[in-house]
Protein backbone atom coordinates (compact mmCIF):
# COMPACT_ATOMS: atom_id res chain seq x y z
CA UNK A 1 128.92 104.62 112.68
CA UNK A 2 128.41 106.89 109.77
CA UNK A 3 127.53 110.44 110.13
CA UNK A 4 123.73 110.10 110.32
CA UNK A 5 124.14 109.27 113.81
CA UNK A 6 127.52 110.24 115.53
CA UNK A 7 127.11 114.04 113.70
CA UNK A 8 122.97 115.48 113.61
CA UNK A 9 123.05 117.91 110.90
CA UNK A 10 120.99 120.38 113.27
CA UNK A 11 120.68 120.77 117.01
CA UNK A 12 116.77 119.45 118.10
CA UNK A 13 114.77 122.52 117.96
CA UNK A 14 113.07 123.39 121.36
CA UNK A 15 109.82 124.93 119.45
CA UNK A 16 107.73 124.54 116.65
CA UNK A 17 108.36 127.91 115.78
CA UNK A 18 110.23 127.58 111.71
CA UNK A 19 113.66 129.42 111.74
CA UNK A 20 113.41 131.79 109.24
CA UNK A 21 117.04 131.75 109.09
CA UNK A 22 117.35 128.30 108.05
CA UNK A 23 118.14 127.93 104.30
CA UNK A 24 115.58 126.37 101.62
CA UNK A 25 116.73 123.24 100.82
CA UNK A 26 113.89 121.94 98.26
CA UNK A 27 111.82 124.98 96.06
CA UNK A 28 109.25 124.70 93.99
CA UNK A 29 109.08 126.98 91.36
CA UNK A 30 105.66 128.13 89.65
CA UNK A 31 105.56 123.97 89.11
CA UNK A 32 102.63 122.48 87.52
CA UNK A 33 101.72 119.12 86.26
CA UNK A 34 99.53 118.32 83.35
CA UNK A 35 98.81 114.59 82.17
CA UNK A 36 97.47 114.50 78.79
CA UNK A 37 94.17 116.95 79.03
CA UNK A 38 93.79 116.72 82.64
CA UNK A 39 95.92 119.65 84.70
CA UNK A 40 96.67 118.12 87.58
CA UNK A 41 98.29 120.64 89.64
CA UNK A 42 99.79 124.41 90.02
CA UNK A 43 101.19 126.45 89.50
CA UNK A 44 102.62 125.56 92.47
CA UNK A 45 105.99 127.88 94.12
CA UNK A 46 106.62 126.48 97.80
CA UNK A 47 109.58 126.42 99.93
CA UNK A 48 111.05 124.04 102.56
CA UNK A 49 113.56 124.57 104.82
CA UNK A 50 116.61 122.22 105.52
CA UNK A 51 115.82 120.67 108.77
CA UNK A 52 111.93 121.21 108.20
CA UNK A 53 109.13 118.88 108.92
CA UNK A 54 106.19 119.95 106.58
CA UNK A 55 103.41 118.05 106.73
CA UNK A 56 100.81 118.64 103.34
CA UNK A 57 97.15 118.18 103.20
CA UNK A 58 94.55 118.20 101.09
CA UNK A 59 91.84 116.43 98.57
CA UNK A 60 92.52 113.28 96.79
CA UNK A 61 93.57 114.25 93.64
CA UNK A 62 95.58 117.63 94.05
CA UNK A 63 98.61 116.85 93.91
CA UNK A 64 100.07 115.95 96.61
CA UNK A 65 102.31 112.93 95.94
CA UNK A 66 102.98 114.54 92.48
CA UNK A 67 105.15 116.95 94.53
CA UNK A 68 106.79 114.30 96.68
CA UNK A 69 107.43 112.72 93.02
CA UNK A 70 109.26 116.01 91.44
CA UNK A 71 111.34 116.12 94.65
CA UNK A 72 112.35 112.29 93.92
CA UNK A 73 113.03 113.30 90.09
CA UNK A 74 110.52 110.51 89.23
CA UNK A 75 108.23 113.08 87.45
CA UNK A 76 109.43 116.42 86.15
CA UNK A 77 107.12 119.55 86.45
CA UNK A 78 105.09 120.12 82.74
CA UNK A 79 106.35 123.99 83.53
CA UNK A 80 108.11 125.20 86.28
CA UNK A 81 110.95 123.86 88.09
CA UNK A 82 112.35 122.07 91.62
CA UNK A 83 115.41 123.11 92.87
CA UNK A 84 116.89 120.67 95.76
CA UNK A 85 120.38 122.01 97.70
CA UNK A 86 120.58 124.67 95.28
CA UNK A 87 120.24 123.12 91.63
CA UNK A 88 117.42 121.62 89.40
CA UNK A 89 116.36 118.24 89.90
CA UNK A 90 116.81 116.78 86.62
CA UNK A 91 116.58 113.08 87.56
CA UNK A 92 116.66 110.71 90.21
CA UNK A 93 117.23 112.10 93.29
CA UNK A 94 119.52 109.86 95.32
CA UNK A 95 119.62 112.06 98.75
CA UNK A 96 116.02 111.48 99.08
CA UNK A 97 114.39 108.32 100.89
CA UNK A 98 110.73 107.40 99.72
CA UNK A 99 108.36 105.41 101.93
CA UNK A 100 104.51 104.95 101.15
CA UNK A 101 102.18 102.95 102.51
CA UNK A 102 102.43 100.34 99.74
CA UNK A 103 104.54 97.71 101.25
CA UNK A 104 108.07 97.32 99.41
CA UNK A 105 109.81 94.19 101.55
CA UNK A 106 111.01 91.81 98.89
CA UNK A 107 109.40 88.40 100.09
CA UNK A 108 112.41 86.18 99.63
CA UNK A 109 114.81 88.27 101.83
CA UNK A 110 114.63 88.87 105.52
CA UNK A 111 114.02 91.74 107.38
CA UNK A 112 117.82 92.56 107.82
CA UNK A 113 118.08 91.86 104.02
CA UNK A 114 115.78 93.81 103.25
CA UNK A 115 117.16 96.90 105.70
CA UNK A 116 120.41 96.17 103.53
CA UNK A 117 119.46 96.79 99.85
CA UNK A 118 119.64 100.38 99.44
CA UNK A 119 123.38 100.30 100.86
CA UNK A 120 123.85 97.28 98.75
CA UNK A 121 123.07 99.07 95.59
CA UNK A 122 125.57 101.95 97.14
CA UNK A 123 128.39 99.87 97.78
CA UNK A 124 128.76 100.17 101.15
CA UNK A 125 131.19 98.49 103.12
CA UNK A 126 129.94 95.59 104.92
CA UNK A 127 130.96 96.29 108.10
CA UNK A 128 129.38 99.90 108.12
CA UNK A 129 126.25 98.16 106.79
CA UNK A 130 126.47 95.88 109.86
CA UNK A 131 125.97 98.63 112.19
CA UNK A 132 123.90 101.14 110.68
CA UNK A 133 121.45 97.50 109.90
CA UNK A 134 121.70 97.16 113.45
CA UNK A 135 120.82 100.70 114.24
CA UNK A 136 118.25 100.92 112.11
CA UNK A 137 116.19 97.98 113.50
CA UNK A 138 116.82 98.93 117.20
CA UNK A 139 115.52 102.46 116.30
CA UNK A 140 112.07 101.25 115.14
CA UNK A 141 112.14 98.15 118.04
CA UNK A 142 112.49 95.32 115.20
CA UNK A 143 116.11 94.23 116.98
CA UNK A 144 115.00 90.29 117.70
CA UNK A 145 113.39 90.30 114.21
CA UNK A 146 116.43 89.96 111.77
CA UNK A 147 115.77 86.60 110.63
CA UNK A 148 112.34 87.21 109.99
CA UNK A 149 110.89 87.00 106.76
CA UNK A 150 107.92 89.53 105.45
CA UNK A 151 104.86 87.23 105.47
CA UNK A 152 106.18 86.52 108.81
CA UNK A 153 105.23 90.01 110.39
CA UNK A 154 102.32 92.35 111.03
CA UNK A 155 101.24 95.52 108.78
CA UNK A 156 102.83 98.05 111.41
CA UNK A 157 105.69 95.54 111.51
CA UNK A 158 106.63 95.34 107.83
CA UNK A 159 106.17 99.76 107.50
CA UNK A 160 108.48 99.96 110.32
CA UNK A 161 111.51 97.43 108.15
CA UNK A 162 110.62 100.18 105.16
CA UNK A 163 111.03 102.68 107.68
CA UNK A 164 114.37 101.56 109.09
CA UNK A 165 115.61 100.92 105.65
CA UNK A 166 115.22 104.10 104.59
CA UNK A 167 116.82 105.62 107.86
CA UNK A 168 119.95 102.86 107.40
CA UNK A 169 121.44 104.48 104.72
CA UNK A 170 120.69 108.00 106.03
CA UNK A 171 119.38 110.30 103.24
CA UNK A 172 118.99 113.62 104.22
CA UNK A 173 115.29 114.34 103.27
CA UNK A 174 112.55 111.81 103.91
CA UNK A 175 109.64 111.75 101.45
CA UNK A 176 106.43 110.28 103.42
CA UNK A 177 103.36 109.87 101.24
CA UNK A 178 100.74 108.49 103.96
CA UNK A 179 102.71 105.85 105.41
CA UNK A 180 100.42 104.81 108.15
CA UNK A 181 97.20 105.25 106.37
CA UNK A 182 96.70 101.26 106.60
CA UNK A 183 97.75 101.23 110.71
CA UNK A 184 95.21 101.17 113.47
CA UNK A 185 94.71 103.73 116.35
CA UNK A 186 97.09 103.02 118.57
CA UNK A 187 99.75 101.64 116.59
CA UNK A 188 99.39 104.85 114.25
CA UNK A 189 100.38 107.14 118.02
CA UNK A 190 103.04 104.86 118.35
CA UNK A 191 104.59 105.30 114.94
CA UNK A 192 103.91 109.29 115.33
CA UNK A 193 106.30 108.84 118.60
CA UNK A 194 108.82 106.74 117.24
CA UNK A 195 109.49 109.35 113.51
CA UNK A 196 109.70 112.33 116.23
CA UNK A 197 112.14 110.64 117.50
CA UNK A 198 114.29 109.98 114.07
CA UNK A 199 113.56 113.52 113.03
CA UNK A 200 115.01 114.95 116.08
CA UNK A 201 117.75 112.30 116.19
CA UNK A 202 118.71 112.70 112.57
CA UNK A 203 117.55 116.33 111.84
CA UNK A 204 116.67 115.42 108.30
CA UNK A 205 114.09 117.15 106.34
CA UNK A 206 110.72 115.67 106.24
CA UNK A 207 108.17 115.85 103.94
CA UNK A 208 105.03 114.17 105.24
CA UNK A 209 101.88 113.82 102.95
CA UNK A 210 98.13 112.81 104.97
CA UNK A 211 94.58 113.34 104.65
CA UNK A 212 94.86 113.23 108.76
CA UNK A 213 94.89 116.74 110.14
CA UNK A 214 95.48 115.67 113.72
CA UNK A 215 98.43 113.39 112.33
CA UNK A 216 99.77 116.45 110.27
CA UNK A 217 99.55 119.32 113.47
CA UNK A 218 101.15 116.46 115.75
CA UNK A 219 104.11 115.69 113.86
CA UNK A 220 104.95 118.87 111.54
CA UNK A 221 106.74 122.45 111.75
CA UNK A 222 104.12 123.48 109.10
CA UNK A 223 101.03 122.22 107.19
CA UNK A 224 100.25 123.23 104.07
CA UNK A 225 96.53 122.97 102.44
CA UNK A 226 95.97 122.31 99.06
CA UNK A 227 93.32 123.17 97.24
CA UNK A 228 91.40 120.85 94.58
CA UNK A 229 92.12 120.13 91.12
CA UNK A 230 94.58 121.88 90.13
CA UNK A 231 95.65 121.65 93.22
CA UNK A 232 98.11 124.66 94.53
CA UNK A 233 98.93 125.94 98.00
CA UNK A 234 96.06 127.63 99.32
CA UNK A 235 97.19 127.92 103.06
CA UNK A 236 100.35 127.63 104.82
CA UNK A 237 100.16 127.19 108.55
CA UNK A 238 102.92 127.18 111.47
CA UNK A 239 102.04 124.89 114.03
CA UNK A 240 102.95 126.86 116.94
CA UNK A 241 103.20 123.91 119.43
CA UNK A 242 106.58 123.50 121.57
CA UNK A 243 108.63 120.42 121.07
CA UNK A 244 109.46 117.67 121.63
CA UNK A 245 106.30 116.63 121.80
CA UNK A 246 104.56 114.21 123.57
CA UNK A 247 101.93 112.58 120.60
CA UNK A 248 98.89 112.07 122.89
CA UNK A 249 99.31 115.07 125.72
CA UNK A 250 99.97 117.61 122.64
CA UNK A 251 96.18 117.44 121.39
CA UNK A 252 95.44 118.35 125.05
CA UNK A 253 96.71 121.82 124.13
CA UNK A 254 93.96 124.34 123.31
CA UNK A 255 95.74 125.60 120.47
CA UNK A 256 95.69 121.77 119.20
CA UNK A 257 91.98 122.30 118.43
CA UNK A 258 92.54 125.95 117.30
CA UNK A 259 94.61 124.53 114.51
CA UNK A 260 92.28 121.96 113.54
CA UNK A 261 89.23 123.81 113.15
CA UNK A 262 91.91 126.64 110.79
CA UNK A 263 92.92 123.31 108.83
CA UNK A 264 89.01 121.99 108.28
CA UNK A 265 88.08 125.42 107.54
CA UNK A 266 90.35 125.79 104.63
CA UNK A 267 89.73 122.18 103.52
CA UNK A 268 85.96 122.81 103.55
CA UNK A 269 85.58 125.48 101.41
CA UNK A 270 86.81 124.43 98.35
């Protein structure tokens, strides 16, 4: 099995408390992003913690998936700079997995086929892609389902095959820009479960973009608010909550609310 599974790259943390300790793995630095006339964004300087689940909020249009972009290399900053593991991102980022809500399954190839292209593209050897296919699909409960072609399979089914393709080939930061916004309800709490469980399996960094505040206090370490056009940070908050964490019995918790009402506050008064 390779080394996402057999060796975590961090223990499970037992609270939501951030370790200051930790290093930064991804920095922004005074970024900001201007498309022709319009300025977009920043300047932007924000920090994030190998390890880290950071969940980022705010109004359409301020930038958040333009930061999940620069930490791809997809987009470079119009000033400013990102810095992932210690150098500059000056291109595509290959340690990074990006899943969106946009469904990516190619049509023609199955569900394993589909769990296989990234490693395909990498070269890896067949029988390691065997097993880390396999692993992959029994993590998100899509083992039974190989065969099975996209058109064949429900929304929540096809984001959990982009999902476990991302998680086959085991990148070490996982760039999440809204990926249930389509799901219903319940299958939304079930998908909140079931990424607690990579991120505490794997111990990759996450960084988790919503317009869902209860989504973003259930899942992350810490939220951070941006502010409208040009968006920048305008809050940082650590959620304070003690993992792991059970997705429905966590908004019990007083201090659930507490950190909504902070959140809505700080969106609302833009």
């Amino acid at each position: 099995m390779s080394s996402m599974v057999s060796n975590p790259r961090l223990e499970v943390p037992t609270t939501a408390a951030p370790d200051m300790a930790r290093e930064n793995l991804i920095h922004f630095d005074a970024v900001t992003a201007k498309f022709g006339q319009l300025h977009a964004m920043g300047p932007t300087t924000l920090s994030v913690r190998r390890g880290e689940f950071v969940a980022i909020v705010g109004p359409s249009g301020c930038g958040k998936s333009t930061l999940l972009n620069m930490v791809a290399g997809t987009l470079r900053p119009s000033s400013g700079s990102v810095h992932y593991d210690g150098q500059q991102v000056a291109g595509p980022n290959s340690d990074v997995g990006y899943i969106t809500q946009k469904n990516y399954c190619v049509p023609w190839r199955t569900v394993e086929g589909n769990v296989r292209m990234p490693m395909e593209f990498r070269g890896v050897a067949r029988a390691e892609m065997d097993e880390r296919v396999k692993y992959a699909l029994a993590q998100v409960g899509l083992t039974g389902f190989e065969r099975a072609y996209p058109k064949q399979l429900s929304g929540g089914m096809l984001q959990r095959v982009m999902i476990a393709r991302t998680l086959a080939y085991g990148p070490s930061v996982y760039l999440m820009d809204e990926p249930f916004g389509s799901l219903d309800a319940q299958l939304r709490t079930r998908m909140h479960a079931k990424l607690l469980e990579i991120w505490q399996k794997t111990q990759a960094t996450f960084v988790f973009v919503t317009h869902d505040l209860q989504e973003a206090i259930t899942l992350a370490d810490r939220v951070v608010v941006m502010s409208r056009r040009p968006g920048c940070p305008k809050l940082v908050v650590d959620i304070n909550l003690p993992r792991p964490r059970d997705v429905v019995d966590i908004q019990a918790d007083p201090a659930f609310g507490a950190y909504v009402k902070q959140l809505w506050h700080a969106l609302d008064v833009d």
